[in-house]
C-alpha atoms as a PDB file:
ATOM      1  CA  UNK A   1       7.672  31.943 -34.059  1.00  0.00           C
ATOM      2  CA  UNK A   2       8.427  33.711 -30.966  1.00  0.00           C
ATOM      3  CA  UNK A   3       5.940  34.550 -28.492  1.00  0.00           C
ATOM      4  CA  UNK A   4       4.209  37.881 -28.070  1.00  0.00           C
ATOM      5  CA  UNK A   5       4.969  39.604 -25.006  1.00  0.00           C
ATOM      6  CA  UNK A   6       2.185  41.376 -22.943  1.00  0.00           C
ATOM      7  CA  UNK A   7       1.393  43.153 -19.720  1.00  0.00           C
ATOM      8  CA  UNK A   8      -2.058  42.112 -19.008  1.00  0.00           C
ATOM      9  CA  UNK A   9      -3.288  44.741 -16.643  1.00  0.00           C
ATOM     10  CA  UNK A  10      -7.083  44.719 -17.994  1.00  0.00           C
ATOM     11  CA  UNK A  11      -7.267  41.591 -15.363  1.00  0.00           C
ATOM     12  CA  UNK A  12      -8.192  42.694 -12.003  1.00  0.00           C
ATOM     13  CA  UNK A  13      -6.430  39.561 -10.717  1.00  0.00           C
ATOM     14  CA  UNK A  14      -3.273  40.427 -12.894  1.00  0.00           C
ATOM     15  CA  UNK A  15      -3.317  43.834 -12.327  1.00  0.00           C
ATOM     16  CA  UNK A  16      -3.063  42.958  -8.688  1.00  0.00           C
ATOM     17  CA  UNK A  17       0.108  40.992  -9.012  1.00  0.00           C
ATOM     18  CA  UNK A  18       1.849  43.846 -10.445  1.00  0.00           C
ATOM     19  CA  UNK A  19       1.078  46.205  -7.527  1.00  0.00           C
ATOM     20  CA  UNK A  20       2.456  43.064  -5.418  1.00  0.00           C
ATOM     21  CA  UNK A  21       5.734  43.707  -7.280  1.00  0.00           C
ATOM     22  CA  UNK A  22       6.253  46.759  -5.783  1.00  0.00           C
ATOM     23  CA  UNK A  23       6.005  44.946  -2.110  1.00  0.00           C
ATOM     24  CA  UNK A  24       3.150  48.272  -1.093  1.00  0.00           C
ATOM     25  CA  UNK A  25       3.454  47.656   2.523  1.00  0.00           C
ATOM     26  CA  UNK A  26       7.446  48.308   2.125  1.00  0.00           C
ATOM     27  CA  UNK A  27       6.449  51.200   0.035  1.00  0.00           C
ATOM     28  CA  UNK A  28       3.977  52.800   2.475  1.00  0.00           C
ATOM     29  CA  UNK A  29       6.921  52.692   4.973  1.00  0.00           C
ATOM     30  CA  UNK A  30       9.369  54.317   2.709  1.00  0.00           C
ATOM     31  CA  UNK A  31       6.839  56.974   2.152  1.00  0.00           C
ATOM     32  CA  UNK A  32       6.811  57.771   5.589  1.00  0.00           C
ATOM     33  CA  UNK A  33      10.148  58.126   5.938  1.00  0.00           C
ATOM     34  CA  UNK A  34      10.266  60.805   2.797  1.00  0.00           C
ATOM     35  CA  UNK A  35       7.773  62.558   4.253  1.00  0.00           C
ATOM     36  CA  UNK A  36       9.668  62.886   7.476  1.00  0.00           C
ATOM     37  CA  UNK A  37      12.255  64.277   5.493  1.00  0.00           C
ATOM     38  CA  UNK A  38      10.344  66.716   3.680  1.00  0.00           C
ATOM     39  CA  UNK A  39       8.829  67.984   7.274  1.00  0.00           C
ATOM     40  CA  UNK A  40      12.088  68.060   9.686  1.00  0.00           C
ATOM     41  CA  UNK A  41      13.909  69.933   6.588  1.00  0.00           C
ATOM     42  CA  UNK A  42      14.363  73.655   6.794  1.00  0.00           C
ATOM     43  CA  UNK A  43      12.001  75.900   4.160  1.00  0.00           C
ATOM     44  CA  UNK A  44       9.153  75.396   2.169  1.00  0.00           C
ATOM     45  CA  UNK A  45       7.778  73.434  -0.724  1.00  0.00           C
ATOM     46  CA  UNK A  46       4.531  73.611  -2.060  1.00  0.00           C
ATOM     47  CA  UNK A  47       1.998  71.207  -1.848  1.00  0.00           C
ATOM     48  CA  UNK A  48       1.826  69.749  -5.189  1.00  0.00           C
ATOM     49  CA  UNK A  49       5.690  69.410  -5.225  1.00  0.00           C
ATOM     50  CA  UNK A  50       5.175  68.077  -1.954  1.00  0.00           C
ATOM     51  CA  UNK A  51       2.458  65.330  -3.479  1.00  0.00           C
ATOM     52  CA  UNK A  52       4.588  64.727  -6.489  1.00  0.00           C
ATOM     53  CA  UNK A  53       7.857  64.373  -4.924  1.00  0.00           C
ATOM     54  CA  UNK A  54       6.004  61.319  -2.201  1.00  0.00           C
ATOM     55  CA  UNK A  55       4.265  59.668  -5.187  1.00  0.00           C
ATOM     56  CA  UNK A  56       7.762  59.711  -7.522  1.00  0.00           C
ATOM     57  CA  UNK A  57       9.850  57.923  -4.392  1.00  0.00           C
ATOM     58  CA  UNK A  58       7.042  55.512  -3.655  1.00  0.00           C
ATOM     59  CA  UNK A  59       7.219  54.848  -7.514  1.00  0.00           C
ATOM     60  CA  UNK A  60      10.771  54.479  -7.203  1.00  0.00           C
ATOM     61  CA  UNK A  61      10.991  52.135  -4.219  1.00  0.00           C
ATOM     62  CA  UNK A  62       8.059  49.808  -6.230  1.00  0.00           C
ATOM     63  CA  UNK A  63      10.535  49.487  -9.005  1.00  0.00           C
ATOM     64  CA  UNK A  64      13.514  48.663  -6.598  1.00  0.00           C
ATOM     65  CA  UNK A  65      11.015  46.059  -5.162  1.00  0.00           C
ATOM     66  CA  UNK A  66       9.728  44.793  -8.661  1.00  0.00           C
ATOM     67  CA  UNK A  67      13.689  44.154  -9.742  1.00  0.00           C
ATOM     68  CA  UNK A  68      13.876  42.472  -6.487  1.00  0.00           C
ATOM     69  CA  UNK A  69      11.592  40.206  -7.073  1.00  0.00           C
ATOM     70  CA  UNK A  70      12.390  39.111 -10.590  1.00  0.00           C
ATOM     71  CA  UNK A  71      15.954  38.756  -9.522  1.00  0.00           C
ATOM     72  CA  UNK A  72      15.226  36.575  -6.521  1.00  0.00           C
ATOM     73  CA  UNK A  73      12.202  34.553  -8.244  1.00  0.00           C
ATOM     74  CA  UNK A  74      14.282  31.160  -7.827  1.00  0.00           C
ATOM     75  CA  UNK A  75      15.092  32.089  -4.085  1.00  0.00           C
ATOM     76  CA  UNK A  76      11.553  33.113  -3.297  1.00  0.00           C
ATOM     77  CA  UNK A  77      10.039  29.639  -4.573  1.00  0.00           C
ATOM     78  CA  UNK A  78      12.522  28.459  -1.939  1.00  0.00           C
ATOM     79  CA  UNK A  79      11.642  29.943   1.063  1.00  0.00           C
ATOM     80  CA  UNK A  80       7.528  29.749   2.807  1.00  0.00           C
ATOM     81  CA  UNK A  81       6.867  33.732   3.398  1.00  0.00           C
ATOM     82  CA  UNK A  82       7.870  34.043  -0.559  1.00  0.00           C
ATOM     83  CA  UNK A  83       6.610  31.298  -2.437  1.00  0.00           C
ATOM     84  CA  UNK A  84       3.297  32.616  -3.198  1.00  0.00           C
ATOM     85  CA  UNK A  85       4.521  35.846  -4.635  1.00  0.00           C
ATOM     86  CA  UNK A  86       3.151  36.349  -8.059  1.00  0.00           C
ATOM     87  CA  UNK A  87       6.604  35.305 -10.013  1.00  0.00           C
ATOM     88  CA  UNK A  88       7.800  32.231  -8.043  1.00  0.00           C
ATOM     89  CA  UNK A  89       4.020  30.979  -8.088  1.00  0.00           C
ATOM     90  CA  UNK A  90       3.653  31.398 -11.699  1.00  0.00           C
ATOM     91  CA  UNK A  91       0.866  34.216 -11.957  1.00  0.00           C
ATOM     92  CA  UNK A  92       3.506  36.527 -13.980  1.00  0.00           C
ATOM     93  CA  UNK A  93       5.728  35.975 -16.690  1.00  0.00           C
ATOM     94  CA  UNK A  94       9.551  37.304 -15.637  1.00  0.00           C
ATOM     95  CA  UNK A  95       9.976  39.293 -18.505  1.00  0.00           C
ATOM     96  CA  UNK A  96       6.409  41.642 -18.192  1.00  0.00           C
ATOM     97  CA  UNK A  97       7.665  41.746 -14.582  1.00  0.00           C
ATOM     98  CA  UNK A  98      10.991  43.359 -15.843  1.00  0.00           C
ATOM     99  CA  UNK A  99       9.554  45.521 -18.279  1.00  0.00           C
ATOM    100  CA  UNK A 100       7.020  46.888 -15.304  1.00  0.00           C
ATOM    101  CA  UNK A 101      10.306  47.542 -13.214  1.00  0.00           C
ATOM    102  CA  UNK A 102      11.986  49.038 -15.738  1.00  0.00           C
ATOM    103  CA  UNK A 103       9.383  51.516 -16.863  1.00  0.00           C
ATOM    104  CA  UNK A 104       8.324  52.400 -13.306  1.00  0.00           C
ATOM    105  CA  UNK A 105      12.255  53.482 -12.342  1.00  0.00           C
ATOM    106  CA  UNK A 106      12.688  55.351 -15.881  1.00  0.00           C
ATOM    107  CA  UNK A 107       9.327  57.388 -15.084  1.00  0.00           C
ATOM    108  CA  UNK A 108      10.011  57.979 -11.285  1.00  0.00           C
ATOM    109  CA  UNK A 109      13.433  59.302 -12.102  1.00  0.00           C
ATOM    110  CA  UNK A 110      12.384  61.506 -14.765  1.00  0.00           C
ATOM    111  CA  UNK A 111       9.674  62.555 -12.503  1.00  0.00           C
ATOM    112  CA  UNK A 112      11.860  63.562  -9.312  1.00  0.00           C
ATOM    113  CA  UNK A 113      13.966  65.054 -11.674  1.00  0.00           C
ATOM    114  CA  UNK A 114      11.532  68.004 -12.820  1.00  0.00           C
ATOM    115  CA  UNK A 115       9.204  67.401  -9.733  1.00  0.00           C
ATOM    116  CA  UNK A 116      11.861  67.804  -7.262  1.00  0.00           C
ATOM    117  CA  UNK A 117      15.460  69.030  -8.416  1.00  0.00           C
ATOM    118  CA  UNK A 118      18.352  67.017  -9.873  1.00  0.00           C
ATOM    119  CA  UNK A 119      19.865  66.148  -6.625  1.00  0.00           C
ATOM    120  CA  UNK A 120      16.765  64.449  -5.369  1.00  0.00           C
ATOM    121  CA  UNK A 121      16.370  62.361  -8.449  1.00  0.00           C
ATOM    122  CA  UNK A 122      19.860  61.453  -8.613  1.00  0.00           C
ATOM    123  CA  UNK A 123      19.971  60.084  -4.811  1.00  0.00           C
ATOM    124  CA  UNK A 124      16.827  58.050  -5.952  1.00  0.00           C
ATOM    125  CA  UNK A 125      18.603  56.558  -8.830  1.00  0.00           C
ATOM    126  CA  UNK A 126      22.139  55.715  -6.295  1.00  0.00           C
ATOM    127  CA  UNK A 127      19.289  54.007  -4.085  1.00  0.00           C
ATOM    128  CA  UNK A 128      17.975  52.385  -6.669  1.00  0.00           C
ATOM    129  CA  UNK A 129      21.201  50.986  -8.829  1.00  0.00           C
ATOM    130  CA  UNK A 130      22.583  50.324  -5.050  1.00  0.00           C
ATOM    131  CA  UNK A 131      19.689  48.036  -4.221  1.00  0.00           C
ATOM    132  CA  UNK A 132      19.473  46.281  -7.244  1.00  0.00           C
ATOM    133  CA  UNK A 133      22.704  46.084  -8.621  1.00  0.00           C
ATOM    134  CA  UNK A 134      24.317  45.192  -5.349  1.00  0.00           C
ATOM    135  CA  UNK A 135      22.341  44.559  -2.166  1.00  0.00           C
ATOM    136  CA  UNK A 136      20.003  41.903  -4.201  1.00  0.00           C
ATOM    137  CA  UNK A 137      22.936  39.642  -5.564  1.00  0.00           C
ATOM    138  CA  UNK A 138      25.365  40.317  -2.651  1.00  0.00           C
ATOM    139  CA  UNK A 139      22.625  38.399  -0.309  1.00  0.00           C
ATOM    140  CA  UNK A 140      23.699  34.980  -1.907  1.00  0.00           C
ATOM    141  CA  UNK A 141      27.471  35.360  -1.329  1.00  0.00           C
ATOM    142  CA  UNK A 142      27.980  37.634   1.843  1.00  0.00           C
ATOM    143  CA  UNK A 143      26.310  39.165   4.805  1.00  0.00           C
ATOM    144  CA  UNK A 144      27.482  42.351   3.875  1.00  0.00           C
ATOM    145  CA  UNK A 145      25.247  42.896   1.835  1.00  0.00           C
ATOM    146  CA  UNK A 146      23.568  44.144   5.261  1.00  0.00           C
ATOM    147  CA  UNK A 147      25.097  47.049   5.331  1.00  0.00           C
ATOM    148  CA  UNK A 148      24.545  47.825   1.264  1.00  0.00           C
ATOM    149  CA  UNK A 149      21.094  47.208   1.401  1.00  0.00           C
ATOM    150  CA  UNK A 150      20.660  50.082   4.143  1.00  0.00           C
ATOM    151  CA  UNK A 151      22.041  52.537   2.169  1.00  0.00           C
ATOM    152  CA  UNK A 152      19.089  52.470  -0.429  1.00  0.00           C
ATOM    153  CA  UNK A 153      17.101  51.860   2.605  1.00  0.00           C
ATOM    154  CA  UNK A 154      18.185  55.145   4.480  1.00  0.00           C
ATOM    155  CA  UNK A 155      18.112  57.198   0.961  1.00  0.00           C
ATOM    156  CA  UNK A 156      14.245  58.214   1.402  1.00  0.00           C
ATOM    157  CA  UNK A 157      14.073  60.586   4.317  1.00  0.00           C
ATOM    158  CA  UNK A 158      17.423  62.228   2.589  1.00  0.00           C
ATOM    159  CA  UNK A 159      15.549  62.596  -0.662  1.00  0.00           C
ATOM    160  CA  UNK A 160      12.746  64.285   1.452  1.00  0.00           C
ATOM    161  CA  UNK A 161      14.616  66.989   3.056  1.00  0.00           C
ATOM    162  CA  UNK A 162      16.998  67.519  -0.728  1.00  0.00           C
ATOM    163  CA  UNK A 163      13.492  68.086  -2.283  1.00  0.00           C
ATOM    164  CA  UNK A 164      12.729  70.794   0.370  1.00  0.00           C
ATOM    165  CA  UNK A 165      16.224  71.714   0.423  1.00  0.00           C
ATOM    166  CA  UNK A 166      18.498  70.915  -2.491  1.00  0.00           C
ATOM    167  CA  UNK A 167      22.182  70.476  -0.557  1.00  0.00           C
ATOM    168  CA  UNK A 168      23.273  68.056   1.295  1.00  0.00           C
ATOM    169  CA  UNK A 169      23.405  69.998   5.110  1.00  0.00           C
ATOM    170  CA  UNK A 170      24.100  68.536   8.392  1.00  0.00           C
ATOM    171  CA  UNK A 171      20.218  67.410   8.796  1.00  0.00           C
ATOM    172  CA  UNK A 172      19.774  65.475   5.631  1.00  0.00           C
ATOM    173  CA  UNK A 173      22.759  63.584   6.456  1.00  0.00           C
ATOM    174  CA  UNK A 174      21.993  62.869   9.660  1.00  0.00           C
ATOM    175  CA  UNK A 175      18.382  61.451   8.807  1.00  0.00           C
ATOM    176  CA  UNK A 176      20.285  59.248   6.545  1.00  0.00           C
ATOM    177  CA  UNK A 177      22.372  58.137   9.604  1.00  0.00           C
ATOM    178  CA  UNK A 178      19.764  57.563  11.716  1.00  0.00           C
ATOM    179  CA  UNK A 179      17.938  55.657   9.316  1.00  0.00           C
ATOM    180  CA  UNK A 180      21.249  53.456   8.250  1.00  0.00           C
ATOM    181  CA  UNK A 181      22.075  52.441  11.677  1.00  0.00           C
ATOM    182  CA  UNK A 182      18.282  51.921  12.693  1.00  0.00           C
ATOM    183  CA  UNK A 183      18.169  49.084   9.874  1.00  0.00           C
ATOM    184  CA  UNK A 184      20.956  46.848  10.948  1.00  0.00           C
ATOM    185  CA  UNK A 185      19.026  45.622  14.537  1.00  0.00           C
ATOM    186  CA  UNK A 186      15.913  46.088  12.383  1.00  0.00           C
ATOM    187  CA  UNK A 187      17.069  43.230   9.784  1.00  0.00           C
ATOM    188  CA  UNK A 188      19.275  41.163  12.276  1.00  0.00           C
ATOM    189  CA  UNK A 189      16.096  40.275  13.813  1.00  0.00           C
ATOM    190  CA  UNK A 190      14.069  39.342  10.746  1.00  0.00           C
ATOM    191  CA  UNK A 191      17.545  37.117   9.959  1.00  0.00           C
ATOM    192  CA  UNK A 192      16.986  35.498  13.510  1.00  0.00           C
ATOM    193  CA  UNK A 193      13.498  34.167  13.453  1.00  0.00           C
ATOM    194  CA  UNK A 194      12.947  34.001   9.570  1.00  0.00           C
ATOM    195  CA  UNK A 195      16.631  32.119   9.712  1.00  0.00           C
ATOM    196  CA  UNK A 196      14.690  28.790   8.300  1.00  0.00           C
ATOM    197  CA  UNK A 197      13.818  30.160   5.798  1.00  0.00           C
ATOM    198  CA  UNK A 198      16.654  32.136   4.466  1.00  0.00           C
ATOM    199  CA  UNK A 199      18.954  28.284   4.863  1.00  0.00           C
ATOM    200  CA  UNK A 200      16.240  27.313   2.488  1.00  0.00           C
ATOM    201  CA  UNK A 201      17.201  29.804   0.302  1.00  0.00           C
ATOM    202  CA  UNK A 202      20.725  29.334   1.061  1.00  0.00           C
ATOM    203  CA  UNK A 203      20.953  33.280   1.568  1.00  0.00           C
ATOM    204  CA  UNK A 204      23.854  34.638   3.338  1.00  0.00           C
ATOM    205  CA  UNK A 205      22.462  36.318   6.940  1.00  0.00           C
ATOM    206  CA  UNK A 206      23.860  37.000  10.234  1.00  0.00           C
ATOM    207  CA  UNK A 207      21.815  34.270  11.716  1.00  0.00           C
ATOM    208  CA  UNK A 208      22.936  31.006   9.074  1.00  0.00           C
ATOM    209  CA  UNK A 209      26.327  31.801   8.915  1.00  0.00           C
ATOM    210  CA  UNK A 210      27.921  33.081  11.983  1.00  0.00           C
ATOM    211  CA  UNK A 211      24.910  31.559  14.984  1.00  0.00           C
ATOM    212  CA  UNK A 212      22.404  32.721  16.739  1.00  0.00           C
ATOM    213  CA  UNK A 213      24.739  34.102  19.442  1.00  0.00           C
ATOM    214  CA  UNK A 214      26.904  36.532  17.463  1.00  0.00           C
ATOM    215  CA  UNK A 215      24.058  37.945  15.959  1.00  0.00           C
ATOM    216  CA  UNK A 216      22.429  38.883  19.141  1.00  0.00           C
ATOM    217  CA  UNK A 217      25.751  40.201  19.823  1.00  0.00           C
ATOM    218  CA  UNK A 218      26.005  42.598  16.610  1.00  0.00           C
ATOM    219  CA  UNK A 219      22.347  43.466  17.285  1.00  0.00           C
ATOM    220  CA  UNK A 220      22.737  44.407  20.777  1.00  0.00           C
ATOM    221  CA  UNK A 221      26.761  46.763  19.407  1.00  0.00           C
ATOM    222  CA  UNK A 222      24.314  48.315  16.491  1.00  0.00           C
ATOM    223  CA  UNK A 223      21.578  49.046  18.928  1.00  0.00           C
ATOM    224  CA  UNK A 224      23.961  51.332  21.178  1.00  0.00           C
ATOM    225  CA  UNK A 225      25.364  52.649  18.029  1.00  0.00           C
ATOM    226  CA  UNK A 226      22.008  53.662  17.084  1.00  0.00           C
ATOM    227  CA  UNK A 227      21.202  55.180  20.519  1.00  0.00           C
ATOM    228  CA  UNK A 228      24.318  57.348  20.004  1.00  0.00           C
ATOM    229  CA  UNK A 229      23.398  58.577  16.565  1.00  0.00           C
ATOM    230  CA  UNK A 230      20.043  59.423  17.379  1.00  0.00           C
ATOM    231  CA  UNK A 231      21.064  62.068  19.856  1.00  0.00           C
ATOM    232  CA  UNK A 232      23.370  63.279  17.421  1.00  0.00           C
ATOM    233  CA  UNK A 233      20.898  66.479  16.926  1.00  0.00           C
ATOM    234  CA  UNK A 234      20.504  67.661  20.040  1.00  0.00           C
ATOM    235  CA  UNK A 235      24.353  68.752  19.984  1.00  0.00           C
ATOM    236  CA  UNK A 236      24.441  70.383  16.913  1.00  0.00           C
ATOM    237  CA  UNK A 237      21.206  72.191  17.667  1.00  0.00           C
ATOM    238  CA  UNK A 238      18.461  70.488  15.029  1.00  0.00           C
ATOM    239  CA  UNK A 239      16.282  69.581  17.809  1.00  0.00           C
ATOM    240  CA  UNK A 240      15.068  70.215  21.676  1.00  0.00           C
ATOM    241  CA  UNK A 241      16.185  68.263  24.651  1.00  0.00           C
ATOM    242  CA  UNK A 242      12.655  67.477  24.500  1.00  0.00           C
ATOM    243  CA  UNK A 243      13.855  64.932  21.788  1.00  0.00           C
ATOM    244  CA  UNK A 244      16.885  64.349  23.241  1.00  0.00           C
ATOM    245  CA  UNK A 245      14.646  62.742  26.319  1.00  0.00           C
ATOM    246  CA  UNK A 246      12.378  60.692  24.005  1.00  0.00           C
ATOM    247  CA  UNK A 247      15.559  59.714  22.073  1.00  0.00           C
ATOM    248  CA  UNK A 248      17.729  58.377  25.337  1.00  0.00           C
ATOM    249  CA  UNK A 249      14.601  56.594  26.618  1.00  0.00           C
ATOM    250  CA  UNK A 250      13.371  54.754  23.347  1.00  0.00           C
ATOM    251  CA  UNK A 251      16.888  54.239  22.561  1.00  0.00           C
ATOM    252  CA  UNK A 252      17.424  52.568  26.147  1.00  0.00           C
ATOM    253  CA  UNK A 253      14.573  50.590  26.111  1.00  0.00           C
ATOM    254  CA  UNK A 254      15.722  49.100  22.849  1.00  0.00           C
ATOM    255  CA  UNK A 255      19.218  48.564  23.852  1.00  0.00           C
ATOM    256  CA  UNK A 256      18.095  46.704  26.665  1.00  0.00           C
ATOM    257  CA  UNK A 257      15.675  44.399  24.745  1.00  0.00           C
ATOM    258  CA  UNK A 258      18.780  43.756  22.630  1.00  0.00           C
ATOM    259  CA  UNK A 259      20.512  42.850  25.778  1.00  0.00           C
ATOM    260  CA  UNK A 260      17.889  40.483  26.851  1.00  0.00           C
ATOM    261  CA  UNK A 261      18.555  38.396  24.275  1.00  0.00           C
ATOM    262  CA  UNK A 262      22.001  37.071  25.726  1.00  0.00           C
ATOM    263  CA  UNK A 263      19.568  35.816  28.525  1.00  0.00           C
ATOM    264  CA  UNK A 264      19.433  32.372  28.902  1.00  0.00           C
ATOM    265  CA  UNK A 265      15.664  33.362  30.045  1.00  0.00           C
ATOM    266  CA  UNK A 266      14.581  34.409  26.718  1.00  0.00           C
ATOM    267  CA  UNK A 267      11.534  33.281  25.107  1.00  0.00           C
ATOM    268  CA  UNK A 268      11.286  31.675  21.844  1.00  0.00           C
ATOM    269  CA  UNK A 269       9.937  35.224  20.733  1.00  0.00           C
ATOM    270  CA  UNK A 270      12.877  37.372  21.421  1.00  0.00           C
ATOM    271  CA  UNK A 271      13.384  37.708  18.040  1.00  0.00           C
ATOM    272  CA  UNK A 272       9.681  38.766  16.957  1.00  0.00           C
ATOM    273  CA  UNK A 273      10.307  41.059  20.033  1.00  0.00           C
ATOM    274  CA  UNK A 274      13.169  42.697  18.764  1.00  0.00           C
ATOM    275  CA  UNK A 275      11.551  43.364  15.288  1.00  0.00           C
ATOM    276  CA  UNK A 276       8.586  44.636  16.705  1.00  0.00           C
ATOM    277  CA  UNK A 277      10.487  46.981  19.289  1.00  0.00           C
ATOM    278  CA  UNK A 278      12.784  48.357  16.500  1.00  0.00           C
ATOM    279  CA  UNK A 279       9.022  49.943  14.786  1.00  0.00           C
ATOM    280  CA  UNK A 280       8.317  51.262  18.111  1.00  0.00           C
ATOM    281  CA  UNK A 281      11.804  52.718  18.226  1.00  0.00           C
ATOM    282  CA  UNK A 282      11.335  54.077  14.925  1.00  0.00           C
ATOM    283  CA  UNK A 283       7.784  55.709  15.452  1.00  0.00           C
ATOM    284  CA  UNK A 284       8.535  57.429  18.684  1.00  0.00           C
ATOM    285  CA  UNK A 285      11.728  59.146  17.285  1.00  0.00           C
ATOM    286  CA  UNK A 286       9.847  60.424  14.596  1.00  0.00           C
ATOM    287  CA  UNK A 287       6.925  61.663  17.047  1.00  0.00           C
ATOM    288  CA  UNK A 288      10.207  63.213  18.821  1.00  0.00           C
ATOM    289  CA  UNK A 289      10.991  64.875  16.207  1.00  0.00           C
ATOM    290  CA  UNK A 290       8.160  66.279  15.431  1.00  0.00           C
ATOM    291  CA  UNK A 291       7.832  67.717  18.965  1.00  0.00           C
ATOM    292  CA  UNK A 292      11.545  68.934  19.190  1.00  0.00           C
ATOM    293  CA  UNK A 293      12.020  70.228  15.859  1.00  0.00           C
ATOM    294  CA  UNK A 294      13.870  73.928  16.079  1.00  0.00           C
ATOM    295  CA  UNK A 295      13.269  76.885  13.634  1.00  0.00           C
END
């Protein structure tokens, strides 16, 4: 007789582990980014659209993540940051853990769909198909999948500014820019001093299959190319040279800590230093743009 299949949420401990599906720290951060998007776009939207259309795209990201996760459950016993997650250490079953992800995406996509407007929920569900049905298996067979996963991973702060404003316009596309380039230093650093890991898990990064060197190298090319998109605005007239000055300046500083890594008088936490300056980066763009914001 086949076994009965349950999602035992009643358990405070259980219910827990299904939350940690959805990676919430990752989620939080995606939030922020949508809700950049809904302020830099042009118009209004009420608040309870507003709410709806944050809570749906966190929703949808925590399904991305839960898919993740019950995709990568062999790789994650593998490596030491992962092996404690609730599937690879035994506290869920996989197949509740699909159902969850599967029920979360169906109702976040419905959701953005008559929360937001068609074009929102339909970049949701590119981001999400994207993520899972390419970035997540790509990552055992080519370091491309770099530049899939930050599609999905540039999608929110679009879907922010579609809700607000349902077209595609020069400022939506840009955010999505901005946020695509900003990822590739971002996660060339986390390959770099997490690479022990990931040749545990046999995972194909910068950092385990073409050296420490060349990654530094294509961290230090995407960190100009990031400087360059990011005062993209200012020419077209989206923003103040206000942010054009905090843009060129963060944007700098970054591009030099990138450089810095070529040093032979780099510490052994470059890398961490990198990661941690591309959040800084990050966070004083957005403060940018919330000072140099036109209209």
């Amino acid at each position: 007789m086949a076994k009965a299949i349950s999602i035992p949420v009643s358990s405070g401990g259980a219910l827990r582990d299904y939350i940690s599906l959805t990676k919430p720290r990752l989620s939080l951060f995606v939030l922020f980014t949508c809700a950049v998007g809904i302020w830099f776009a042009p118009g209004e939207i009420d608040f309870m659209r507003m709410l709806g259309t944050l809570c749906l795209t966190a929703l949808l990201v925590g399904s991305a993540n839960a898919f993740n996760c019950y995709l990568e459950r062999d790789t994650d016993a593998l490596m030491q940051r992962t092996r404690t997650r609730a599937l690879p250490d035994g506290r869920l079953e996989p197949r509740p853990a699909f159902i969850f992800a599967c029920v979360t995406g169906m109702i976040s996509f419905g959701g953005l769909f008559f929360v937001a407007n068609s074009l929102t929920a339909f970049a949701g569900l590119l981001a999400l198909f994207t993520y899972v049905c390419c970035y997540t298996p790509m990552k055992r067979k080519t370091t491309l999948a770099l530049y899939v996963g930050a599609i999905p991973g540039a999608m929110p702060p679009l879907m922010g500014w579609t809700a607000v404003q349902p077209q595609l316009d020069p400022g939506a596309l840009w955010l999505f820019g901005l946020m695509f380039f900003w990822q590739i230093p971002h996660f060339l650093a986390i390959s770099l001093y997490l690479k022990k890991d990931y040749d545990r898990a046999r995972l194909k990064v910068f950092s385990n299959v073409y050296g420490e060197r060349l990654t530094i190298v294509a961290a230090l090319i995407s960190s100009i190319v990031l400087l360059l998109v990011s005062l993209v605005p200012v020419s077209i007239g989206l923003t103040t040279s206000e942010y054009g000055f905090v843009a060129a300046s963060v944007g700098g500083l970054l591009v030099l800590v990138a450089a810095f890594g070529l040093s032979e008088r780099k510490s052994q936490g470059w890398a961490r230093l990198l990661f941690f300056s591309t959040l800084f980066y990050l966070f004083c763009i957005f403060a940018g743009l919330l000072i140099g914001k036109t209209g």
